[in-house]
Structures are given as structure tokens and as C-alpha cells.
PDB file of N, CA and C in Angstrom:
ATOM      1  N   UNK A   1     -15.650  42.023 -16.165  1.00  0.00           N
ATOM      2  CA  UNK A   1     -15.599  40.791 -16.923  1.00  0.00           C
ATOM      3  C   UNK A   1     -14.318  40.017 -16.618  1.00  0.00           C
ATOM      4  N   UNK A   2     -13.598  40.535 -16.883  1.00  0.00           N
ATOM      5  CA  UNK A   2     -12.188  39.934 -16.338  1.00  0.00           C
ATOM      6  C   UNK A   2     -11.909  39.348 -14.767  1.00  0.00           C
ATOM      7  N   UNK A   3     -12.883  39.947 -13.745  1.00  0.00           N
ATOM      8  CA  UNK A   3     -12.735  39.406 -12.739  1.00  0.00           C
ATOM      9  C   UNK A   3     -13.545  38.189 -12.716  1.00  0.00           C
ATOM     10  N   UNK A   4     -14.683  38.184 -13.652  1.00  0.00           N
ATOM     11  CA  UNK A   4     -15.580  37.272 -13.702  1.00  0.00           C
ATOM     12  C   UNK A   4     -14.777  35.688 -14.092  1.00  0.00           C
ATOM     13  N   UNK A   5     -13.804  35.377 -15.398  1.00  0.00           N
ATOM     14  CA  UNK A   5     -13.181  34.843 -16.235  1.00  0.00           C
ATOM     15  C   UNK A   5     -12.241  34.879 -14.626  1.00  0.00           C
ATOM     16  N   UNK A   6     -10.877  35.507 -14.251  1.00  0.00           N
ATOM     17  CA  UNK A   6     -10.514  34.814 -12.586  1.00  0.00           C
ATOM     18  C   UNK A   6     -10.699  34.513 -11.594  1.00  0.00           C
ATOM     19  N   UNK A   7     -12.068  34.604 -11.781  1.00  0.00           N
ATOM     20  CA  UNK A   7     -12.502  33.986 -10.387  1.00  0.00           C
ATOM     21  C   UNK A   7     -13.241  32.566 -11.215  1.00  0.00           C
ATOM     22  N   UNK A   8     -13.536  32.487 -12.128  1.00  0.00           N
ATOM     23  CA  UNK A   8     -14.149  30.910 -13.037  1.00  0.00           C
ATOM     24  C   UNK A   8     -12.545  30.554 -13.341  1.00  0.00           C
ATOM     25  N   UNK A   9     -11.642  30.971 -13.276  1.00  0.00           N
ATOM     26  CA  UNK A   9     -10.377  29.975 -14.198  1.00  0.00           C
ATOM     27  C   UNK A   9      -9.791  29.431 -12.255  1.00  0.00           C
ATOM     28  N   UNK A  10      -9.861  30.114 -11.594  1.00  0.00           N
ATOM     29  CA  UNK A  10      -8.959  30.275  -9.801  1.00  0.00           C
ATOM     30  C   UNK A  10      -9.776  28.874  -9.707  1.00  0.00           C
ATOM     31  N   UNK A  11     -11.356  28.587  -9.650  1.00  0.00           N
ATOM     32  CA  UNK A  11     -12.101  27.719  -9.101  1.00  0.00           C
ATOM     33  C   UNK A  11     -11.747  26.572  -9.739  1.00  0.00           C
ATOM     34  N   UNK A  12     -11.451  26.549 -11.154  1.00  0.00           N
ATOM     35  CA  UNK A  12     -11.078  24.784 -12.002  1.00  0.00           C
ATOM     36  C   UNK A  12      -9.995  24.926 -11.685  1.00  0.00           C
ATOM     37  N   UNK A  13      -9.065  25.433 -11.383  1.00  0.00           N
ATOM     38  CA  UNK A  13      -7.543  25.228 -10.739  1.00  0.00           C
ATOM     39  C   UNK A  13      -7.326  25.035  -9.437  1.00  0.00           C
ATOM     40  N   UNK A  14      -8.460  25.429  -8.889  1.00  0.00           N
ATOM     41  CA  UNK A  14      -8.505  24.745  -7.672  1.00  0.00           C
ATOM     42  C   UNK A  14      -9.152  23.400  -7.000  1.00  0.00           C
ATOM     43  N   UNK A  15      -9.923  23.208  -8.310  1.00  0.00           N
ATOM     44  CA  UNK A  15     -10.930  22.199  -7.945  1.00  0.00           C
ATOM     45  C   UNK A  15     -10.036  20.748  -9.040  1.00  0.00           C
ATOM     46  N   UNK A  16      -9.081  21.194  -9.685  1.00  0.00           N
ATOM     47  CA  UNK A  16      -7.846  20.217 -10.073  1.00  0.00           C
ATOM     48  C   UNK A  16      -7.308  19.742  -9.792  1.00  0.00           C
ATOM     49  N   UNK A  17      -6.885  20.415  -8.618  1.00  0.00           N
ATOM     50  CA  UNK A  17      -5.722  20.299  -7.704  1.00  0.00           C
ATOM     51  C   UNK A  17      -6.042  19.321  -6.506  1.00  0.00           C
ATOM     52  N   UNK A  18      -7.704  19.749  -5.778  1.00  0.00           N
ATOM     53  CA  UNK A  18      -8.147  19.329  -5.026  1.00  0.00           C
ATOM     54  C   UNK A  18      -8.573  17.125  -5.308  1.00  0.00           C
ATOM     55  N   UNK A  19      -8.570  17.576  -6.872  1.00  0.00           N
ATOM     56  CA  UNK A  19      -8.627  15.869  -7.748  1.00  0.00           C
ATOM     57  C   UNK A  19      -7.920  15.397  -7.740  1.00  0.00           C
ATOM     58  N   UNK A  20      -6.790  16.037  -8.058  1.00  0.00           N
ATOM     59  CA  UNK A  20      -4.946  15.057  -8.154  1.00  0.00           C
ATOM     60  C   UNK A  20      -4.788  14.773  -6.567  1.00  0.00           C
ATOM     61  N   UNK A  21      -5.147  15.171  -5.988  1.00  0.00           N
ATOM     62  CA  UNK A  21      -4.984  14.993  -4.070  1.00  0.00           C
ATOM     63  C   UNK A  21      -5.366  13.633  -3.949  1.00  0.00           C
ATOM     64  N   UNK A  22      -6.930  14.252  -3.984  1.00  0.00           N
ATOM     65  CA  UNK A  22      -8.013  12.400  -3.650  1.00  0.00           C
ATOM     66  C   UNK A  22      -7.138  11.389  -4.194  1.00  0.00           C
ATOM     67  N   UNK A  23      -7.231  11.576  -5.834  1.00  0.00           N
ATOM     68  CA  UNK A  23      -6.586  10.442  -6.721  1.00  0.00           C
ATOM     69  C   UNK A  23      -5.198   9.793  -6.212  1.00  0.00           C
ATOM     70  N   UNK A  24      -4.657  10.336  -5.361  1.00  0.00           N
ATOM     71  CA  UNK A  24      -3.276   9.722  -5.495  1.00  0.00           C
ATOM     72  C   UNK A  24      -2.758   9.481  -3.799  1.00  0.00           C
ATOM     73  N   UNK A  25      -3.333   8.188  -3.222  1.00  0.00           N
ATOM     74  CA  UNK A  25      -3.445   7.945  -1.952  1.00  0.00           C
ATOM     75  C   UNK A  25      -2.012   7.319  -1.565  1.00  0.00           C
ATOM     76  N   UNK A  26      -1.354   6.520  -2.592  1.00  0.00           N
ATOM     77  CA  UNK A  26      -0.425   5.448  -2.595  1.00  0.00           C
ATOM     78  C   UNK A  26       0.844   6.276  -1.872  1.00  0.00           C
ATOM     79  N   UNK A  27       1.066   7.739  -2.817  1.00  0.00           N
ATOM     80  CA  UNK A  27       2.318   7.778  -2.352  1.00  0.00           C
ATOM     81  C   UNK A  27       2.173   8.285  -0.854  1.00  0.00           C
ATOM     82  N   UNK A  28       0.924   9.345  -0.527  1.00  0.00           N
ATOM     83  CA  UNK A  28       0.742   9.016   1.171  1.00  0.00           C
ATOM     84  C   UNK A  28       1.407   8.485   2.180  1.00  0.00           C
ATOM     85  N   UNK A  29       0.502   7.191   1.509  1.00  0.00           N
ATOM     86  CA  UNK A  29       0.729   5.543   2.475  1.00  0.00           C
ATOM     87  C   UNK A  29       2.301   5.507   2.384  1.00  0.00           C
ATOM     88  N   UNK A  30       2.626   5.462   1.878  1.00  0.00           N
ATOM     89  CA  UNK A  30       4.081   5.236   1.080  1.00  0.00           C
ATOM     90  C   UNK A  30       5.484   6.447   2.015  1.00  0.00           C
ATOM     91  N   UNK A  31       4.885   7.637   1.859  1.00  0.00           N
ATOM     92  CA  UNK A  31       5.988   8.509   2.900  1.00  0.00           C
ATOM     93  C   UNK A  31       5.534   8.301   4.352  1.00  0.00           C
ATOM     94  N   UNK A  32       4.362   7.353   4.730  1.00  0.00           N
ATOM     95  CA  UNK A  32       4.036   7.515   6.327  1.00  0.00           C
ATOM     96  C   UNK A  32       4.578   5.873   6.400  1.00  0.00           C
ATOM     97  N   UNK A  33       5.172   5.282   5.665  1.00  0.00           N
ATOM     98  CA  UNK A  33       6.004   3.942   5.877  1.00  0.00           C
ATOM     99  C   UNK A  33       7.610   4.477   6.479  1.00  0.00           C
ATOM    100  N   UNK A  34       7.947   3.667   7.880  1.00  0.00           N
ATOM    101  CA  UNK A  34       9.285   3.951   8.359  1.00  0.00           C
ATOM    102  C   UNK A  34      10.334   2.644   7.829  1.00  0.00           C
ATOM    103  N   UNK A  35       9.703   1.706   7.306  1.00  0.00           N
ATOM    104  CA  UNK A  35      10.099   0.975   6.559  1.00  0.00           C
ATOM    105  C   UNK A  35       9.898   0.663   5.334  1.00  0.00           C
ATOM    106  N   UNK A  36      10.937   0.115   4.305  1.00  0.00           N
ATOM    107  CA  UNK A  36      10.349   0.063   2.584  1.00  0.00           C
ATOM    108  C   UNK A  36      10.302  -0.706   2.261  1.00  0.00           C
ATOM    109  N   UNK A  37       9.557  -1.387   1.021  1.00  0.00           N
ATOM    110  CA  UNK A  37       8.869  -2.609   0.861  1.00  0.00           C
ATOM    111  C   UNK A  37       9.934  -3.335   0.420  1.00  0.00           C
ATOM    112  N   UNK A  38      11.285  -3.141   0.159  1.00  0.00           N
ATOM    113  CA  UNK A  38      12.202  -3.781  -0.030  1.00  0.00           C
ATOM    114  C   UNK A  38      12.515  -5.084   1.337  1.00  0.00           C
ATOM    115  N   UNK A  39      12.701  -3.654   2.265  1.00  0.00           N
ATOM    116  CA  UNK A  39      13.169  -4.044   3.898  1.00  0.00           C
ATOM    117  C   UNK A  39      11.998  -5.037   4.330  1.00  0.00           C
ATOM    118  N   UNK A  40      10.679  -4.786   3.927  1.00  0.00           N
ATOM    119  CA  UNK A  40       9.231  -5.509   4.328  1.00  0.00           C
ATOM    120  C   UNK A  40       9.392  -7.207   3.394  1.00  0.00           C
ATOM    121  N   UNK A  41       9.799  -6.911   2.611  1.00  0.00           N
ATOM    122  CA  UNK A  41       9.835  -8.483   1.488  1.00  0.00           C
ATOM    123  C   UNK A  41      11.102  -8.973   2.184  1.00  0.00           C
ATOM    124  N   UNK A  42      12.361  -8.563   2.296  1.00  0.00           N
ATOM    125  CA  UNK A  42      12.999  -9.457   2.871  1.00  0.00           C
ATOM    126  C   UNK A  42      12.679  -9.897   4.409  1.00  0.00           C
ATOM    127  N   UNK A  43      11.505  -9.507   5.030  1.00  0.00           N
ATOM    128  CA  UNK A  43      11.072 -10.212   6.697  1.00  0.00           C
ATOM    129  C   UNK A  43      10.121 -10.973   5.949  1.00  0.00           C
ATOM    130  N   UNK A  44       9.361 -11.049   5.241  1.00  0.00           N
ATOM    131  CA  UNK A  44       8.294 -11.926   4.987  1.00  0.00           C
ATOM    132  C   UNK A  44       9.042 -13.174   4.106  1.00  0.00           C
ATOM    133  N   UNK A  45      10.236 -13.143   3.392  1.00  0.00           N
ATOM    134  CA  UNK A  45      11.068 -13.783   2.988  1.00  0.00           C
ATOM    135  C   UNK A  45      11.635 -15.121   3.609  1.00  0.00           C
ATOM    136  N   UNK A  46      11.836 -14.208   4.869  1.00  0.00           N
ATOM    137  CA  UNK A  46      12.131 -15.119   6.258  1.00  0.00           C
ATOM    138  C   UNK A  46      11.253 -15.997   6.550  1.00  0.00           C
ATOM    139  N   UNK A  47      10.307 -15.051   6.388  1.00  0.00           N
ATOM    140  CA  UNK A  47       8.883 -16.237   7.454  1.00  0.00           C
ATOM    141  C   UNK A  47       8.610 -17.412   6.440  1.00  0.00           C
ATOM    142  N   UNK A  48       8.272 -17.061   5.179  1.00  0.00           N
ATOM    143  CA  UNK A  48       7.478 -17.573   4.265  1.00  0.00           C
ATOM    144  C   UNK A  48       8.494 -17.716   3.415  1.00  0.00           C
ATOM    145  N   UNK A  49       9.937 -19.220   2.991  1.00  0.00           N
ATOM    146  CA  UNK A  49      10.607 -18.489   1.883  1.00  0.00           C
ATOM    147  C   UNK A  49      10.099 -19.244   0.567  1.00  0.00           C
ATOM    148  N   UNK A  50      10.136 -18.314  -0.545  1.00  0.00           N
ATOM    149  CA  UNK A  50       9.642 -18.584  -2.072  1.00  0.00           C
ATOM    150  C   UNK A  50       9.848 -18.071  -2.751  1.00  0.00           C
ATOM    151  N   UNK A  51       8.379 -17.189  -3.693  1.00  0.00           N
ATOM    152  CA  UNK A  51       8.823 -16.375  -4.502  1.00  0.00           C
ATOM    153  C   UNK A  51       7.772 -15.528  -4.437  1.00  0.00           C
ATOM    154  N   UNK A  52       7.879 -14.010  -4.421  1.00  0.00           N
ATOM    155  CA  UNK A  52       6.549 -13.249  -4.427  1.00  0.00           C
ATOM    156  C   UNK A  52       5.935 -13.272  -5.295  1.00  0.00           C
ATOM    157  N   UNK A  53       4.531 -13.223  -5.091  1.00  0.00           N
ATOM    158  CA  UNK A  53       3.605 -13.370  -7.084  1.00  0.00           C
ATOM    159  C   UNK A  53       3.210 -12.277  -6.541  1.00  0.00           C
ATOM    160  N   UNK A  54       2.958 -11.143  -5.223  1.00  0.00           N
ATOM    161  CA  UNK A  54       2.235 -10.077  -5.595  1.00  0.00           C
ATOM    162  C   UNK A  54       2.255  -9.272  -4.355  1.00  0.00           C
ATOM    163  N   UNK A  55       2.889  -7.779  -4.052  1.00  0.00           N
ATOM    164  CA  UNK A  55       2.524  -7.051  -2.732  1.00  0.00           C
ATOM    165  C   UNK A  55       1.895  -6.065  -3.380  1.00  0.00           C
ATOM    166  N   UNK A  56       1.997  -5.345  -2.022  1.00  0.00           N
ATOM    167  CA  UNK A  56       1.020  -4.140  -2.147  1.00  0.00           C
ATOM    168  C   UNK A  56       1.371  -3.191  -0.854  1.00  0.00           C
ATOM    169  N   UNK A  57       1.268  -2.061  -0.425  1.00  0.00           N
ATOM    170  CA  UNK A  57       1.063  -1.137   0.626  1.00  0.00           C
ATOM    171  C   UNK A  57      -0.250  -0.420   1.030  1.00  0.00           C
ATOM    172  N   UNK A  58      -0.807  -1.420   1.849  1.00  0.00           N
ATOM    173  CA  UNK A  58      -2.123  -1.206   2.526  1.00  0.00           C
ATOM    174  C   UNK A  58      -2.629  -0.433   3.570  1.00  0.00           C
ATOM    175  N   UNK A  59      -3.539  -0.031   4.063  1.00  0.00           N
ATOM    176  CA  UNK A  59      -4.157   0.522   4.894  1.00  0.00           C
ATOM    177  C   UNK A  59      -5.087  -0.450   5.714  1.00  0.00           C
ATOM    178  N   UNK A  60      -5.097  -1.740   6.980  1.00  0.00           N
ATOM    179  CA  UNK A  60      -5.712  -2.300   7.536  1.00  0.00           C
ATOM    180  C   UNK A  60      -5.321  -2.387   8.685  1.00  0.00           C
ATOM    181  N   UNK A  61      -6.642  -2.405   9.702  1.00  0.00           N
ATOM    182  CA  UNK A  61      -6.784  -2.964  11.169  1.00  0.00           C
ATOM    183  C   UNK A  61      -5.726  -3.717  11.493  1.00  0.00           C
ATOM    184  N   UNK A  62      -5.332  -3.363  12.696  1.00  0.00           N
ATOM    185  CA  UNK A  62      -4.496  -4.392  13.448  1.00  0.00           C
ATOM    186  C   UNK A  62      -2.704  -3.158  13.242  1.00  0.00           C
ATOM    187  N   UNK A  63      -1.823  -3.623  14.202  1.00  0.00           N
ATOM    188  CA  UNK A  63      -0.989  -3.019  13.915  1.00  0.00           C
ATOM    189  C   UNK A  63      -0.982  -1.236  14.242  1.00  0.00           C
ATOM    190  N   UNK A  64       0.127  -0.914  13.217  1.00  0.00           N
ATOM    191  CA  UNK A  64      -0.025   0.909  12.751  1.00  0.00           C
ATOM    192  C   UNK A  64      -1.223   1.035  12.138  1.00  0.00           C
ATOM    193  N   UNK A  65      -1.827  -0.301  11.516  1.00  0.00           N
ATOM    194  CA  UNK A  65      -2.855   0.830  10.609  1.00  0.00           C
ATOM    195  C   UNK A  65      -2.209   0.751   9.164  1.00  0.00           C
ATOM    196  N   UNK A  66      -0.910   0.720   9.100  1.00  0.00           N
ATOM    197  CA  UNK A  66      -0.411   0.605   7.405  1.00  0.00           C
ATOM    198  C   UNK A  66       0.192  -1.039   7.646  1.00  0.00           C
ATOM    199  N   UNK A  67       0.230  -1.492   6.550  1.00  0.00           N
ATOM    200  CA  UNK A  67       0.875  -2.661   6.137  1.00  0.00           C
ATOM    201  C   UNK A  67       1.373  -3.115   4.717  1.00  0.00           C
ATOM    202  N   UNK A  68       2.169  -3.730   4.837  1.00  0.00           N
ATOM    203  CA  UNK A  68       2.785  -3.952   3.553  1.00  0.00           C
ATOM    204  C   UNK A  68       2.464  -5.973   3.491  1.00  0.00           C
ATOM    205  N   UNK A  69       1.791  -5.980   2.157  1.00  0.00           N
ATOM    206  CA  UNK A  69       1.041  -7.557   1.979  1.00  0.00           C
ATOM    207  C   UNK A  69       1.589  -8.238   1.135  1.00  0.00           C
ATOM    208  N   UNK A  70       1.981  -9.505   1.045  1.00  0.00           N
ATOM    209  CA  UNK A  70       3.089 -10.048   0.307  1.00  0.00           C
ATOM    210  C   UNK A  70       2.164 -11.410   0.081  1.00  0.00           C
ATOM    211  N   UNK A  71       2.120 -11.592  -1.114  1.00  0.00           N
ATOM    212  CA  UNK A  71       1.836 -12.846  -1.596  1.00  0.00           C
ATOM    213  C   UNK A  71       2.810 -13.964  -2.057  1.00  0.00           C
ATOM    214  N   UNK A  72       2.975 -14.998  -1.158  1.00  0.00           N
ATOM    215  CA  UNK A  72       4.601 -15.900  -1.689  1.00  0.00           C
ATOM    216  C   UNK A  72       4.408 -17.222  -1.748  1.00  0.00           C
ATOM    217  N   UNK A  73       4.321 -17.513  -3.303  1.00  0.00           N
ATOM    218  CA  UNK A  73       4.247 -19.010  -3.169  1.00  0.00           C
ATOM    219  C   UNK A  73       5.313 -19.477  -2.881  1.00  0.00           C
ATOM    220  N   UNK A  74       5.048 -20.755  -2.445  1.00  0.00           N
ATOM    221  CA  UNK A  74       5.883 -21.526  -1.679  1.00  0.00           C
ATOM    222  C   UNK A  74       5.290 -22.848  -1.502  1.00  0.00           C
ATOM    223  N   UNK A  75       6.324 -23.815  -2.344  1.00  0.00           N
ATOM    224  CA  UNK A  75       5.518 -25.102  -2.792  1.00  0.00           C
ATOM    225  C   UNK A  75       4.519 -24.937  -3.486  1.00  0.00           C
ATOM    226  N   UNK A  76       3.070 -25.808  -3.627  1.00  0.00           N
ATOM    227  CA  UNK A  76       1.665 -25.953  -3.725  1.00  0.00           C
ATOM    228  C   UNK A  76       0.929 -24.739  -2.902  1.00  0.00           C
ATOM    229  N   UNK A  77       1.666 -23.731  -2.173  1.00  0.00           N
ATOM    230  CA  UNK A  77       0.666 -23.240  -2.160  1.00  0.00           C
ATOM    231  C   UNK A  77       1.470 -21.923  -2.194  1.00  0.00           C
ATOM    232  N   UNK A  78       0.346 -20.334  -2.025  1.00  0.00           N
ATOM    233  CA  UNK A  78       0.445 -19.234  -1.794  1.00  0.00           C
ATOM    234  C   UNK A  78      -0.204 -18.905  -0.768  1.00  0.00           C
ATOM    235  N   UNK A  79       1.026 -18.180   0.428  1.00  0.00           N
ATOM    236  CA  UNK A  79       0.348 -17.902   1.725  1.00  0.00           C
ATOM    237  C   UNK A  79       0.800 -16.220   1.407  1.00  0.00           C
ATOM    238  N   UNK A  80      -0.199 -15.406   2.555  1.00  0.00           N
ATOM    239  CA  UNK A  80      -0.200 -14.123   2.828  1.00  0.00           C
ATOM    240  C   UNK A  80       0.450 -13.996   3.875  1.00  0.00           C
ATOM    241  N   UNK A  81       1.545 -12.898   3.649  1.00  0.00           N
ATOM    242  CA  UNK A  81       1.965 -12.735   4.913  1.00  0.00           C
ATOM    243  C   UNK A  81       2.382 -10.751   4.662  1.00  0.00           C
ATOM    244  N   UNK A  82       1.537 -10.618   5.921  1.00  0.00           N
ATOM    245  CA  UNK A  82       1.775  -9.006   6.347  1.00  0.00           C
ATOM    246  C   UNK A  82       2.479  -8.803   7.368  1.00  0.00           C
ATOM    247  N   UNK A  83       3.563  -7.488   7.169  1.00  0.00           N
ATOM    248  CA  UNK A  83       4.304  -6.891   7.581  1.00  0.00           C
ATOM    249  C   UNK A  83       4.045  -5.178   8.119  1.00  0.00           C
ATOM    250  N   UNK A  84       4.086  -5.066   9.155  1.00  0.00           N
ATOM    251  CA  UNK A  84       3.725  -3.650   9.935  1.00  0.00           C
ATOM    252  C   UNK A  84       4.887  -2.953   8.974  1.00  0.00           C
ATOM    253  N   UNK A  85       4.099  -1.707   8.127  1.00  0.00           N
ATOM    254  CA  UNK A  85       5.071  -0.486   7.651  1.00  0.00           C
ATOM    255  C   UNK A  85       5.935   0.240   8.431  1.00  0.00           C
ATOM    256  N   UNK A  86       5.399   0.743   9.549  1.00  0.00           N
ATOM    257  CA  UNK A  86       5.920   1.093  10.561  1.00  0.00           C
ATOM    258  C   UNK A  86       7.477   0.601  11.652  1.00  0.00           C
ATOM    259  N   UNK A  87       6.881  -1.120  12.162  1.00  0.00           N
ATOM    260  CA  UNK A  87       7.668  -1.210  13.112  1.00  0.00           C
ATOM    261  C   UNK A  87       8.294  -2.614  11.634  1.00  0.00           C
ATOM    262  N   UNK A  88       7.929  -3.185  11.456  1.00  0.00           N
ATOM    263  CA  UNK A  88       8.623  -4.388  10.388  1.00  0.00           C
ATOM    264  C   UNK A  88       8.542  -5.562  11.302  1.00  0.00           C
ATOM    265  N   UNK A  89       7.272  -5.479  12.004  1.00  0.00           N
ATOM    266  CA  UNK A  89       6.603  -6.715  12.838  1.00  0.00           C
ATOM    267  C   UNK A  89       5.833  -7.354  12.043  1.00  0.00           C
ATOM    268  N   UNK A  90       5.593  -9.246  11.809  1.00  0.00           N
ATOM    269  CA  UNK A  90       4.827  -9.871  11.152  1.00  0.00           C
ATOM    270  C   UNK A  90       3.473 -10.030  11.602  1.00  0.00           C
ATOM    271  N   UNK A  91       2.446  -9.469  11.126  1.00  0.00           N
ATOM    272  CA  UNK A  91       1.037  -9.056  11.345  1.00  0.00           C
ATOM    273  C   UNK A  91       0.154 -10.033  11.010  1.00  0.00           C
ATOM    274  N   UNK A  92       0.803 -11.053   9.340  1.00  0.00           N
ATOM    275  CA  UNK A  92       0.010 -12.040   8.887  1.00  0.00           C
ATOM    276  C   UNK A  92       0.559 -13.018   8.415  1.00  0.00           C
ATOM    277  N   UNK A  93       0.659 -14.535   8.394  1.00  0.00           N
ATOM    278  CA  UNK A  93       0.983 -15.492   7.989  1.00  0.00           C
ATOM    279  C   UNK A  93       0.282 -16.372   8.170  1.00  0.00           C
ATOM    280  N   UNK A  94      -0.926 -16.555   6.944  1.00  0.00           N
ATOM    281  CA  UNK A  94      -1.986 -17.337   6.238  1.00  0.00           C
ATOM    282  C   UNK A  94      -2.047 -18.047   5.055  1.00  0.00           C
ATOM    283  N   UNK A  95      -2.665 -19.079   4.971  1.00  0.00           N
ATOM    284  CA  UNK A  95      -2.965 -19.367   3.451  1.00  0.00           C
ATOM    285  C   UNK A  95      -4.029 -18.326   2.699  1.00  0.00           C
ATOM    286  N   UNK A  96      -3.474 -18.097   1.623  1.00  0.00           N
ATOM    287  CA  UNK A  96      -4.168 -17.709   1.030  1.00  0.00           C
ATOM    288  C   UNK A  96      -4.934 -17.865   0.145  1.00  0.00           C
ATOM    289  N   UNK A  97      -6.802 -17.554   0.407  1.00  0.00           N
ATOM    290  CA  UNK A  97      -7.648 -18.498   0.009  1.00  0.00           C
ATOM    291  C   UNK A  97      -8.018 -17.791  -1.196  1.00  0.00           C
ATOM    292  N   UNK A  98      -7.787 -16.888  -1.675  1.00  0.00           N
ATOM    293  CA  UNK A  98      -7.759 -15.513  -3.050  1.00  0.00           C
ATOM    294  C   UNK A  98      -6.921 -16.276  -3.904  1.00  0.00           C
ATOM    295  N   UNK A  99      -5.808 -16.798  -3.626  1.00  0.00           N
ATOM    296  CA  UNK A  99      -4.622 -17.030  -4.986  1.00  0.00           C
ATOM    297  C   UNK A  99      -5.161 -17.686  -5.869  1.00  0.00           C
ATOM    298  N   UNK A 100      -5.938 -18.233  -6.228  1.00  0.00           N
ATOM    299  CA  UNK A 100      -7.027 -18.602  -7.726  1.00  0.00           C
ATOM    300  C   UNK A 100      -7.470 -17.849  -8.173  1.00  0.00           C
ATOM    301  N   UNK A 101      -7.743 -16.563  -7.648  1.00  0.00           N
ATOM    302  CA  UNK A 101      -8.553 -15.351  -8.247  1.00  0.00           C
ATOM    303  C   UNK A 101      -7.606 -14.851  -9.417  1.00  0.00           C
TER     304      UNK A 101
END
């Protein structure tokens, strides 16, 4: 009986563990960045200068594959501009057609 009860308690402790994994992608993304979103906002700063209303640390095409996305108004409008996590190369500088959302 008792082996029965550790081998049912081993499996929800393992199958817990295996949940907190999936669930938590960010910090991932986040230790496979050679640059930090500090260092990433002040290059997009450059390109685009304003004020940020919104980033993020992404996973998209083009580039490493990671990116860091910066939303910066500036004037009348809000443009997107992405920054490679990796090298801190400018990937995107667009209007952005979302900022009403």
C-alpha cells in the first residue's frame, strides 16, 4: 500500500513540475537574450525618439528568432520598432496599425 500512495504522490509531483515548466516561457526567452530590454529600449530610443506605451520579449521570424518589441509614440502617431535580443540590430521600424486596439 505504501508503495501504491509513492508511486501516486512521485506522479502529481512530477506532473507539477512538468506544469510550472510549460507555464513559464518568459523567463526562457529572457536568459537566451545577450542583450536587456533596458540596452534594447535605449536603440529603439534612437531610431524612434518618444515615449514607450508598451514592450515585450518575443519569439519571431527574421533575425535570432528572439526580439524585443517596443511600442513608441512619437507625435500623432505610435510606430513599432524591433530590436534583435541577441545582436541589438533594428529588425522593425513601422507604423503601428494595432495602437487603437
Amino acid at each position: 500500500m505504501y508503495k501504491s500512495i509513492a508511486l501516486a504522490l512521485s506522479l502529481l509531483m512530477g506532473g507539477h513540475a512538468f506544469a510550472a515548466q510549460a507555464e513559464s516561457p518568459a523567463p526562457q526567452k529572457a536568459e537566451q537574450a545577450r542583450i536587456s530590454m533596458a540596452q534594447a529600449r535605449k536603440i529603439a530610443l534612437k531610431v524612434v525618439p518618444g515615449q514607450v506605451v508598451k514592450q515585450e520579449l518575443e519569439k519571431e521570424a527574421g533575425g535570432s528568432g528572439l526580439r524585443y518589441s517596443f511600442d513608441i509614440k512619437a507625435g500623432k502617431d505610435t510606430r513599432e520598432v524591433g530590436v534583435d535580443a541577441k545582436t541589438g540590430k533594428v529588425l522593425e521600424n513601422s507604423l503601428d496599425n494595432n495602437a487603437m486596439d
